[in-house]
Every structure is written in C-alpha cells, then in structure tokens.
C-alpha atoms as a PDB file:
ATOM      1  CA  UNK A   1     -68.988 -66.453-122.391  1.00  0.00           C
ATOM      2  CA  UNK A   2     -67.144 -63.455-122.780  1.00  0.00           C
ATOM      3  CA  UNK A   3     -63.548 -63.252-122.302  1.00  0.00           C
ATOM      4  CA  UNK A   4     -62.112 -62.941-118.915  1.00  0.00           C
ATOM      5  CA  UNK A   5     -59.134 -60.570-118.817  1.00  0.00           C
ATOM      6  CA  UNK A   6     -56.409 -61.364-117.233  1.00  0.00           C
ATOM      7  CA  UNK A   7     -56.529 -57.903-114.901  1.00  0.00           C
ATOM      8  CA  UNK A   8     -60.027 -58.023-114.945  1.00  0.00           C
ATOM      9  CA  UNK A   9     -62.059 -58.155-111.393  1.00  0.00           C
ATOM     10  CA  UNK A  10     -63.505 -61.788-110.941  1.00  0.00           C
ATOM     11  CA  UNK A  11     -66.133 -63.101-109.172  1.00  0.00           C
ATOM     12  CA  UNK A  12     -67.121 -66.438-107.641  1.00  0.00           C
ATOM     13  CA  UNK A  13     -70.172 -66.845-109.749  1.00  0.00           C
ATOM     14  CA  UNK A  14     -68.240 -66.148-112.789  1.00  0.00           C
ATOM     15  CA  UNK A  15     -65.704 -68.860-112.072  1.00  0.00           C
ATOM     16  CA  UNK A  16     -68.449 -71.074-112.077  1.00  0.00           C
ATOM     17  CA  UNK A  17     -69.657 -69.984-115.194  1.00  0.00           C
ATOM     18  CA  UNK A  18     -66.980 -70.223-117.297  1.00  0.00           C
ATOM     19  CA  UNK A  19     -67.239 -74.061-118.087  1.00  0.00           C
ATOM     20  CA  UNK A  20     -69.255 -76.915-116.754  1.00  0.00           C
ATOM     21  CA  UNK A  21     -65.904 -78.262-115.079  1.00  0.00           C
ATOM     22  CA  UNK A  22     -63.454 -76.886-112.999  1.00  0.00           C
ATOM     23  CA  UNK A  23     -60.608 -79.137-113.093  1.00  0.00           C
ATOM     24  CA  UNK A  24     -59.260 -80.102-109.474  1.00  0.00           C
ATOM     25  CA  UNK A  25     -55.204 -80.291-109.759  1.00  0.00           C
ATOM     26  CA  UNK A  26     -52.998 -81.865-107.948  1.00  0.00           C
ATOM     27  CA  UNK A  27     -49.378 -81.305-108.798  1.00  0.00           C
ATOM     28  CA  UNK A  28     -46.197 -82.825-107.895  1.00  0.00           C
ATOM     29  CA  UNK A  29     -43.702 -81.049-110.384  1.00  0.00           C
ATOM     30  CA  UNK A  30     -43.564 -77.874-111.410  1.00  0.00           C
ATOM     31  CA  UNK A  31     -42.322 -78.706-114.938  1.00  0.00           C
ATOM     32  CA  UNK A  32     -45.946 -79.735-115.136  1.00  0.00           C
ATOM     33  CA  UNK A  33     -47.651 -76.880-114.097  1.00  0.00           C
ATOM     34  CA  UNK A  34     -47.420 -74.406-117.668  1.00  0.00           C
ATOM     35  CA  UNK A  35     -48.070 -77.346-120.126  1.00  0.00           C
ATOM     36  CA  UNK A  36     -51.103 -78.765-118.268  1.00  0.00           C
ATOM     37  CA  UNK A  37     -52.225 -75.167-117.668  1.00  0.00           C
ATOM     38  CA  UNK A  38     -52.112 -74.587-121.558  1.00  0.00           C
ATOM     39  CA  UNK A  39     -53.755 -77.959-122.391  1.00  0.00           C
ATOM     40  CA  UNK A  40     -56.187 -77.152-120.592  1.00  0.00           C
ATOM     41  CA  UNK A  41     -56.929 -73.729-122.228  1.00  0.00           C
ATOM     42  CA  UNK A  42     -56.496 -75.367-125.339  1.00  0.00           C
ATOM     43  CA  UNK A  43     -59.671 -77.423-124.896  1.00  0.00           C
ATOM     44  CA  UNK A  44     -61.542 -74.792-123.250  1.00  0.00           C
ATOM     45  CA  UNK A  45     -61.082 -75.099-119.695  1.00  0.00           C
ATOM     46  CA  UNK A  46     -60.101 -71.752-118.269  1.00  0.00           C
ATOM     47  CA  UNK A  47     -60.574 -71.619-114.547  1.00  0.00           C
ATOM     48  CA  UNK A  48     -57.801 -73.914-112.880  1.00  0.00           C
ATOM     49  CA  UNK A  49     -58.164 -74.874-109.249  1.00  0.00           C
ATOM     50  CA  UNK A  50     -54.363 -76.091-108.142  1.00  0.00           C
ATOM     51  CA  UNK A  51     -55.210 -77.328-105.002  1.00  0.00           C
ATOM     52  CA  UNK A  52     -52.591 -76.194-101.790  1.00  0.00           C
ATOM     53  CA  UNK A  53     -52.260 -80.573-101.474  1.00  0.00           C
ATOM     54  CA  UNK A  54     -48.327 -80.974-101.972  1.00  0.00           C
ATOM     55  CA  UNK A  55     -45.041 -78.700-101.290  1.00  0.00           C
ATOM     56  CA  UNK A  56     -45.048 -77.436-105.520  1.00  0.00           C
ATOM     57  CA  UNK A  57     -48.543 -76.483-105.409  1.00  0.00           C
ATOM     58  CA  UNK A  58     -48.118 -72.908-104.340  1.00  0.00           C
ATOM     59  CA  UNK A  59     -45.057 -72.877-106.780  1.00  0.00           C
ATOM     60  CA  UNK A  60     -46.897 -74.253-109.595  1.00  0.00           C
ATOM     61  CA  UNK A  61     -49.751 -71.525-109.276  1.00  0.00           C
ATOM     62  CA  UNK A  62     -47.349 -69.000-109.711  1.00  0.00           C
ATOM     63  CA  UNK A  63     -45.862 -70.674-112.678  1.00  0.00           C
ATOM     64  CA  UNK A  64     -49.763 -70.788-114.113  1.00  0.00           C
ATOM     65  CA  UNK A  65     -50.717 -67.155-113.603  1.00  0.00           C
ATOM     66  CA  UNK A  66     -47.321 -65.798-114.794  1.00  0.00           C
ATOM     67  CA  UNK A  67     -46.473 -67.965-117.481  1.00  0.00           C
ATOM     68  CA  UNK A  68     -50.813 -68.840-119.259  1.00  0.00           C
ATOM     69  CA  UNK A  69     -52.340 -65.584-119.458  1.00  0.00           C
ATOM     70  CA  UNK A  70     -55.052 -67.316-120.652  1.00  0.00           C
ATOM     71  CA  UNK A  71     -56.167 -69.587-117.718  1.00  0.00           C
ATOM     72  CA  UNK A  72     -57.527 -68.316-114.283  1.00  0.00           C
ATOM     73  CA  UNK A  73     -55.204 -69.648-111.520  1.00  0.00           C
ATOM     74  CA  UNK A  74     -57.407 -70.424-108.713  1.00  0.00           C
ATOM     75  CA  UNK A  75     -56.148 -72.167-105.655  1.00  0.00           C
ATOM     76  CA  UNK A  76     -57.847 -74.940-104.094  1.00  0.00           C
ATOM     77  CA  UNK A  77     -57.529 -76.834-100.340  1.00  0.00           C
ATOM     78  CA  UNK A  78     -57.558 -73.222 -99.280  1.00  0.00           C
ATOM     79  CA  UNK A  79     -58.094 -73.664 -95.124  1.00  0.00           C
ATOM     80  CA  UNK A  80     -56.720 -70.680 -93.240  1.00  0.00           C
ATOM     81  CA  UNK A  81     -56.049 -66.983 -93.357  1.00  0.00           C
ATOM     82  CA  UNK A  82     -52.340 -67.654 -94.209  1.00  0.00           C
ATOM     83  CA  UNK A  83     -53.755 -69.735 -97.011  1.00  0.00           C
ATOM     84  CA  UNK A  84     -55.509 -66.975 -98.570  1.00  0.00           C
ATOM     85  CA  UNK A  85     -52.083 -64.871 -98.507  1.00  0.00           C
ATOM     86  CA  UNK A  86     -49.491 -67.172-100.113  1.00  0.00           C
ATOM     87  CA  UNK A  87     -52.469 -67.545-102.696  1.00  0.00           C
ATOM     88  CA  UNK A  88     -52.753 -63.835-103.414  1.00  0.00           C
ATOM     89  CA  UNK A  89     -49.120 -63.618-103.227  1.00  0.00           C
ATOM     90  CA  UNK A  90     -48.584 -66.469-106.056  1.00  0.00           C
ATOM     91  CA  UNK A  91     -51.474 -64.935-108.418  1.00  0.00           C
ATOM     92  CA  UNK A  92     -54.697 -66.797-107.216  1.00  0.00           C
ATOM     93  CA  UNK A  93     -57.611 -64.788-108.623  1.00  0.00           C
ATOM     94  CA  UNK A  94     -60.137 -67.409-106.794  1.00  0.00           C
ATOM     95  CA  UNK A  95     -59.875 -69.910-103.816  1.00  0.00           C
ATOM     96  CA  UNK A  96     -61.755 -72.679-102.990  1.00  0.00           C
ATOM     97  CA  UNK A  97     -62.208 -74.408 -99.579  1.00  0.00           C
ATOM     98  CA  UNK A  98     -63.182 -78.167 -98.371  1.00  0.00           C
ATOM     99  CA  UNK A  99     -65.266 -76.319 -95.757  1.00  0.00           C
ATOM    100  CA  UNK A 100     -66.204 -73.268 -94.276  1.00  0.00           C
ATOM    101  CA  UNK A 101     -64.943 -70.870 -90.888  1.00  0.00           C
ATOM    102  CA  UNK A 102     -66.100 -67.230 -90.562  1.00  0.00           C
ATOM    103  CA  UNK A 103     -62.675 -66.364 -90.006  1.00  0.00           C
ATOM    104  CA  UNK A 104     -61.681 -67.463 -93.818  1.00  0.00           C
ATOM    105  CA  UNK A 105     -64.839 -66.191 -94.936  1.00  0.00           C
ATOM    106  CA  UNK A 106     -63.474 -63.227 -93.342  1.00  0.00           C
ATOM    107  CA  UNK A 107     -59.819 -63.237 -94.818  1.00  0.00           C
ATOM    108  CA  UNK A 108     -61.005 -63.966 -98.092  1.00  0.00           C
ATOM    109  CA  UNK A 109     -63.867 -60.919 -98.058  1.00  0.00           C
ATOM    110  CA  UNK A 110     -60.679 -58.998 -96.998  1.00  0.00           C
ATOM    111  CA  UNK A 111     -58.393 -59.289 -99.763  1.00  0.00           C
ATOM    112  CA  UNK A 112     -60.638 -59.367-102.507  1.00  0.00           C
ATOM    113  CA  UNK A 113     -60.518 -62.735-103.171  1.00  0.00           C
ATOM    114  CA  UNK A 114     -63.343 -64.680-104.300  1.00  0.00           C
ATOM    115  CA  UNK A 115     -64.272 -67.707-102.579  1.00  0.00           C
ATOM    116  CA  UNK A 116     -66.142 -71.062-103.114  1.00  0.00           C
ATOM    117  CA  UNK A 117     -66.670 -72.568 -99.838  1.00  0.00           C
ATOM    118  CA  UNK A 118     -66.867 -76.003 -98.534  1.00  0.00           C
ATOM    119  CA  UNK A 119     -70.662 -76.877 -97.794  1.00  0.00           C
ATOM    120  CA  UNK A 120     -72.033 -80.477 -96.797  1.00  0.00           C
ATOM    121  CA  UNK A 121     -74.895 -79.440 -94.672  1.00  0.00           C
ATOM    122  CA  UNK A 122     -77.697 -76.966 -94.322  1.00  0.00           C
ATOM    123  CA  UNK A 123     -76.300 -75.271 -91.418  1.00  0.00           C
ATOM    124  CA  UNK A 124     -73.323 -74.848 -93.340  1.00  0.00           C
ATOM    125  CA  UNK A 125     -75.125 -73.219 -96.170  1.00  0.00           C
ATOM    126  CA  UNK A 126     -77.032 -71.004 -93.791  1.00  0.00           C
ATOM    127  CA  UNK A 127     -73.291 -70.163 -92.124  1.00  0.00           C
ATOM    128  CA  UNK A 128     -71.756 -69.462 -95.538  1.00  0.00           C
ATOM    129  CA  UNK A 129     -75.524 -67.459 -96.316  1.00  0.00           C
ATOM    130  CA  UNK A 130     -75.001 -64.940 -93.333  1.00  0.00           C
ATOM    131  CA  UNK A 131     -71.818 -64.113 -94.498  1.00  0.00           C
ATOM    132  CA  UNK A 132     -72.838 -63.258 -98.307  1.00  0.00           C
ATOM    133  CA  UNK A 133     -71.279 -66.726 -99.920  1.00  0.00           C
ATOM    134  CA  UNK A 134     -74.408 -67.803-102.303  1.00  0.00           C
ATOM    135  CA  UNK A 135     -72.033 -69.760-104.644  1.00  0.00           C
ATOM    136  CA  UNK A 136     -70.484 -72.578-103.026  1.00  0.00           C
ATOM    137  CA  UNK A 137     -68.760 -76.037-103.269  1.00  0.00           C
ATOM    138  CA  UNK A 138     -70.737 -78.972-102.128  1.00  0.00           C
ATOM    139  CA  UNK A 139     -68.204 -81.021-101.107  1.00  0.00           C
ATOM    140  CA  UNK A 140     -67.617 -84.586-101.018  1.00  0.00           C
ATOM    141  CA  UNK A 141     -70.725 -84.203-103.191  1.00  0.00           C
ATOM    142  CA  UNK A 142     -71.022 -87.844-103.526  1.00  0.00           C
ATOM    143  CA  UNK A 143     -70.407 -89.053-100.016  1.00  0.00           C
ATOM    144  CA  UNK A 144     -72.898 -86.415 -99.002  1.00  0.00           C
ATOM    145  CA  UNK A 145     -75.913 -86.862-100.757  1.00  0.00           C
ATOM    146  CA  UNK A 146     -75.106 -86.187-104.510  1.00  0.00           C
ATOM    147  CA  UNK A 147     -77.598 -85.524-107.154  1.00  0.00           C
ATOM    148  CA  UNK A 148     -80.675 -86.296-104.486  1.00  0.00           C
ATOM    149  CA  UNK A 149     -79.504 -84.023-101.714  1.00  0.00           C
ATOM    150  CA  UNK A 150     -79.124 -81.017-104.330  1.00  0.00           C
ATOM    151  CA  UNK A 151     -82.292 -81.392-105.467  1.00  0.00           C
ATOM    152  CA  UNK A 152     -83.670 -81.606-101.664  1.00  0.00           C
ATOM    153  CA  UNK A 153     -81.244 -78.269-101.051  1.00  0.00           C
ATOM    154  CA  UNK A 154     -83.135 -76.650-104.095  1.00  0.00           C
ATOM    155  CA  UNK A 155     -86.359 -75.209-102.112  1.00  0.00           C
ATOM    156  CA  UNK A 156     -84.877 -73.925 -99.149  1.00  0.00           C
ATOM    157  CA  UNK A 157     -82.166 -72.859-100.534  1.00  0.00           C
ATOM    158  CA  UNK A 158     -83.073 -71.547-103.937  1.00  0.00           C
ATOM    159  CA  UNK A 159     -80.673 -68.282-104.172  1.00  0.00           C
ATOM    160  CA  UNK A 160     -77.964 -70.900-103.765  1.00  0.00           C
ATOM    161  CA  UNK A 161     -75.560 -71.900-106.966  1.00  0.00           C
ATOM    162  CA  UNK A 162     -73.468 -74.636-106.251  1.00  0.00           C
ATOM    163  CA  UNK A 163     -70.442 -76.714-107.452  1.00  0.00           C
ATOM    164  CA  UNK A 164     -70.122 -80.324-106.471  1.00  0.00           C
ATOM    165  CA  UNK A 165     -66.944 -81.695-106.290  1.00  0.00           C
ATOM    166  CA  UNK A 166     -65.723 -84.980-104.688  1.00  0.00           C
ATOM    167  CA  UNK A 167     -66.399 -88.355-106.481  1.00  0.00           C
ATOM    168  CA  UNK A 168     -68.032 -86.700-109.903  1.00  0.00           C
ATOM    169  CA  UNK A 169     -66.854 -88.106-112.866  1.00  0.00           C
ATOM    170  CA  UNK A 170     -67.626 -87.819-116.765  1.00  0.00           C
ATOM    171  CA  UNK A 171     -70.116 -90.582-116.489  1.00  0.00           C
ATOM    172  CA  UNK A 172     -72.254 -88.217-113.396  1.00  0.00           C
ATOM    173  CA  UNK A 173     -71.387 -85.368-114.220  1.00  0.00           C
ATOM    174  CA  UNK A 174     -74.517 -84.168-116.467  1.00  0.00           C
ATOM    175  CA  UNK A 175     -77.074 -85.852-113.822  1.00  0.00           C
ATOM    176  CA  UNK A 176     -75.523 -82.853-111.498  1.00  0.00           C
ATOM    177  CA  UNK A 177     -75.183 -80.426-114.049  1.00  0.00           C
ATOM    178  CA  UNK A 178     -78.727 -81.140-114.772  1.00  0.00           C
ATOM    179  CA  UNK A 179     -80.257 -79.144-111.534  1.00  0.00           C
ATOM    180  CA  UNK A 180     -80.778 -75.645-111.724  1.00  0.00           C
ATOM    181  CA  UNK A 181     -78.861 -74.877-108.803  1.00  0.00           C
ATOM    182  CA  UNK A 182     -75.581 -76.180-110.324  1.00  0.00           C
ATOM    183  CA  UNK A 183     -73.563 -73.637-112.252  1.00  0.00           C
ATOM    184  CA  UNK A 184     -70.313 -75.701-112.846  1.00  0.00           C
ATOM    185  CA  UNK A 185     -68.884 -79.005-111.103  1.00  0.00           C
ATOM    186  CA  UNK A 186     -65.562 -79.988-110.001  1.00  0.00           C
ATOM    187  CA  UNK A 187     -63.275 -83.154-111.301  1.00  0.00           C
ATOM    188  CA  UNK A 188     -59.753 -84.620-110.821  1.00  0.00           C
ATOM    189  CA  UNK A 189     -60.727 -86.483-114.557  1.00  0.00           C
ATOM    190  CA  UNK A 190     -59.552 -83.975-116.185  1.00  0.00           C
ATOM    191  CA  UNK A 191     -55.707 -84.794-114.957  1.00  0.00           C
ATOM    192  CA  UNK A 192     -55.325 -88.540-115.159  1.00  0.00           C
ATOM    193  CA  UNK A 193     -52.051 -88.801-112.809  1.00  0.00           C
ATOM    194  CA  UNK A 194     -51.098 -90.913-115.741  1.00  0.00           C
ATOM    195  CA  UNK A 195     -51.487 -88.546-118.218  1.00  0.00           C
ATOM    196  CA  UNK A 196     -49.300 -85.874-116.189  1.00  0.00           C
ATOM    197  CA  UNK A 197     -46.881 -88.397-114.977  1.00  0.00           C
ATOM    198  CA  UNK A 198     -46.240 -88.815-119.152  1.00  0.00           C
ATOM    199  CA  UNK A 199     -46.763 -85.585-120.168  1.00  0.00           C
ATOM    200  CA  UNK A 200     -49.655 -86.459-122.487  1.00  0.00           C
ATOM    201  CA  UNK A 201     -51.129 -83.013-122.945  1.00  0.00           C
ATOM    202  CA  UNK A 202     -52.881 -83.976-126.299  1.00  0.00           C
ATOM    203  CA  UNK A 203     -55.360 -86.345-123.835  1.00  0.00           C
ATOM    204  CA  UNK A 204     -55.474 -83.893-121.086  1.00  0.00           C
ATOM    205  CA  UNK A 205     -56.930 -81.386-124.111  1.00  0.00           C
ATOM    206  CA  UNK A 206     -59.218 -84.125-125.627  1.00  0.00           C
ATOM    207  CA  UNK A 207     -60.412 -84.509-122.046  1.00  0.00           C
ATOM    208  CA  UNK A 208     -60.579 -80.536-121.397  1.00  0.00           C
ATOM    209  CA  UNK A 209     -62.727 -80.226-124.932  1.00  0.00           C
ATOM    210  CA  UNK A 210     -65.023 -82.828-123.440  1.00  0.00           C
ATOM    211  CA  UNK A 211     -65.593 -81.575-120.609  1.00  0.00           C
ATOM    212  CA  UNK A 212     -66.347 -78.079-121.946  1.00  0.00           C
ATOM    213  CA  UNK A 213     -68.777 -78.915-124.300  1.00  0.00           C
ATOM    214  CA  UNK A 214     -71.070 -80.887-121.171  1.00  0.00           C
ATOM    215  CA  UNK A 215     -74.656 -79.835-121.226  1.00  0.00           C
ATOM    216  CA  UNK A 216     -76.117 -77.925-118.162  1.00  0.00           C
ATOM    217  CA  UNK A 217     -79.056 -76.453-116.990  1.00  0.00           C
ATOM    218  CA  UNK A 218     -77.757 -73.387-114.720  1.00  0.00           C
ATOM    219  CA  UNK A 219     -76.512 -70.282-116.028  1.00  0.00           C
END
C-alpha cells in the first residue's frame, strides 16, 4: 500500500484499504491518546477511528493528528453536522457514522470529509447509494446479519465495499474479510481497556501486527 501523506487528499475507499482492521477507540484520557496512536503505527495499523463516545475524545484526536504524523486520525460516532465540524476542526481526515441522514451525508460531502456510513438495511444502502456513499460501515454487523447477510447484500448490491463493525473479533474476523465486498473491518480488540488502562503498548502493537497481517479477499 503506498504511503499515505499526511497532507495528502484521502478517500473513504482508501481508509478501508489501508489494513484489514480499523481499530474502533474509545478513550478516556488523553495521556493515552499519542502512545496508543504510535503503537498502533508501530504494528501497522494506520487509520485510527477515535470514536466522539466520551468528553476527551475530540481532545484526544487532536492530540493524534498533531502529535503521530504517521497515523490517519479518523473520528468515529460521528452523528450530526456539528459533529463533522469539531472533527475537521481537531484534524479528522475521515468520519465514520453508526447510521446514515442525508443531512450528514450532506455536511460531510461539504467539507471534504470522507465518510463511512452506518448501514444495517437495504434501504439504507440504497439511501447512502443515491447520495454517492458506495463504501460503507455495516453496522452492528453481527446483530444484523453478519457474514450471511453480506453475502445475501453481494448481488444486489455488488458496487458496494463494506466494513463491518460491531461484535467482530480476531476469531471472525477472516470469515468477513473473506467476501469480496469487504475491504477492511472494524474492532475494539485492538484496545483491550486493560491494556490502555496499564499502558501496555507493547500488546496493543503485538495486537496491531496481528491484525495487519489478516488475510482478505477485497482489494
């Protein structure tokens, strides 16, 4: 994969192609946010969705894009048009949504800000479609179908690439990342709250490395 500069112009599809795994962060403490960032980078895993889930987060993104110019701050739990703002304003270079409204479609499309929506249905999809999202989160990709749903979404909806995220772990991920109409998924395993609460970055790597060497069939 070639390298990703940091003022470069990203897209949504090439978030996705980065690494099998985005990692879905959740951070409490912003003395976290640059060593878990670079452990993370150190085992290959560049695109970084902090999700917007606790008072820090938008604080910790910040941290991230000015502090690891080699990670991607994205932000993640992005809901609203003020959402998409503070993002851009902290260094986001991608969002990522739980679901999907025209109107942050809209805001998103806007700013220049590329955007994995929130998908769990087929109207969804065809909503997200009409508006020129093609890569999107299926989300909670477990609770909604998993694996057997994707595969299902796979005729109809062949131009779509997506990203599951919600209940995929190491042991399921390469059963998704198996379909060609996966490009990447998305996983909290990568940041064991245990891990973070102790500062073990040398796991959070070892995890990172295993991540990023996951087989999958999309490009």
């Amino acid at each position: 994969m070639a390298l990703i500069q940091h003022g470069d112009k990203l897209t949504a599809l090439q978030a996705m192609q980065d690494a099998p795994v985005i990692p879905v962060i959740v951070l409490h403490d912003i003395q976290h946010a640059v060593p878990l960032a670079r452990a993370l980078v150190a085992g290959g895993i560049r695109m970084l969705e902090v999700t917007l889930r606790t008072p820090q987060a938008l604080a910790c993104l910040e941290a991230i894009a000015r502090e690891v110019p080699d990670a991607v701050a994205g932000a993640g739990t992005v809901r609203s048009a003020a959402d998409v703002e503070a993002s851009l304003r902290a260094g986001a270079r991608f969002a990522v949504s739980p679901g999907y409204t025209q109107a942050l479609g809209r805001a998103c499309r806007e700013a220049g800000l590329p955007l994995l929506p929130g998908v769990a249905t087929g109207s969804e999809i065809m909503m997200a479609q009409e508006d020129g999202y093609t890569e999107l989160k299926f989300f909670p990709a477990m609770q909604a179908g998993g694996p057997a749903m994707l595969k299902a979404w796979g005729g109809p909806f062949i131009d779509v690439r997506f990203c599951p995220t919600g209940g995929v772990s190491l042991a399921n991920a390469p059963e998704f990342l198996a379909l060609p109409n996966v490009a990447c998924v998305g996983g909290s395993w990568l940041v064991p709250a245990d891990a973070l609460a102790a500062g073990d970055w040398a796991r959070i790597t070892t995890l990172a490395r295993e991540a990023s060497t996951l087989p999958r069939r999309a490009a």
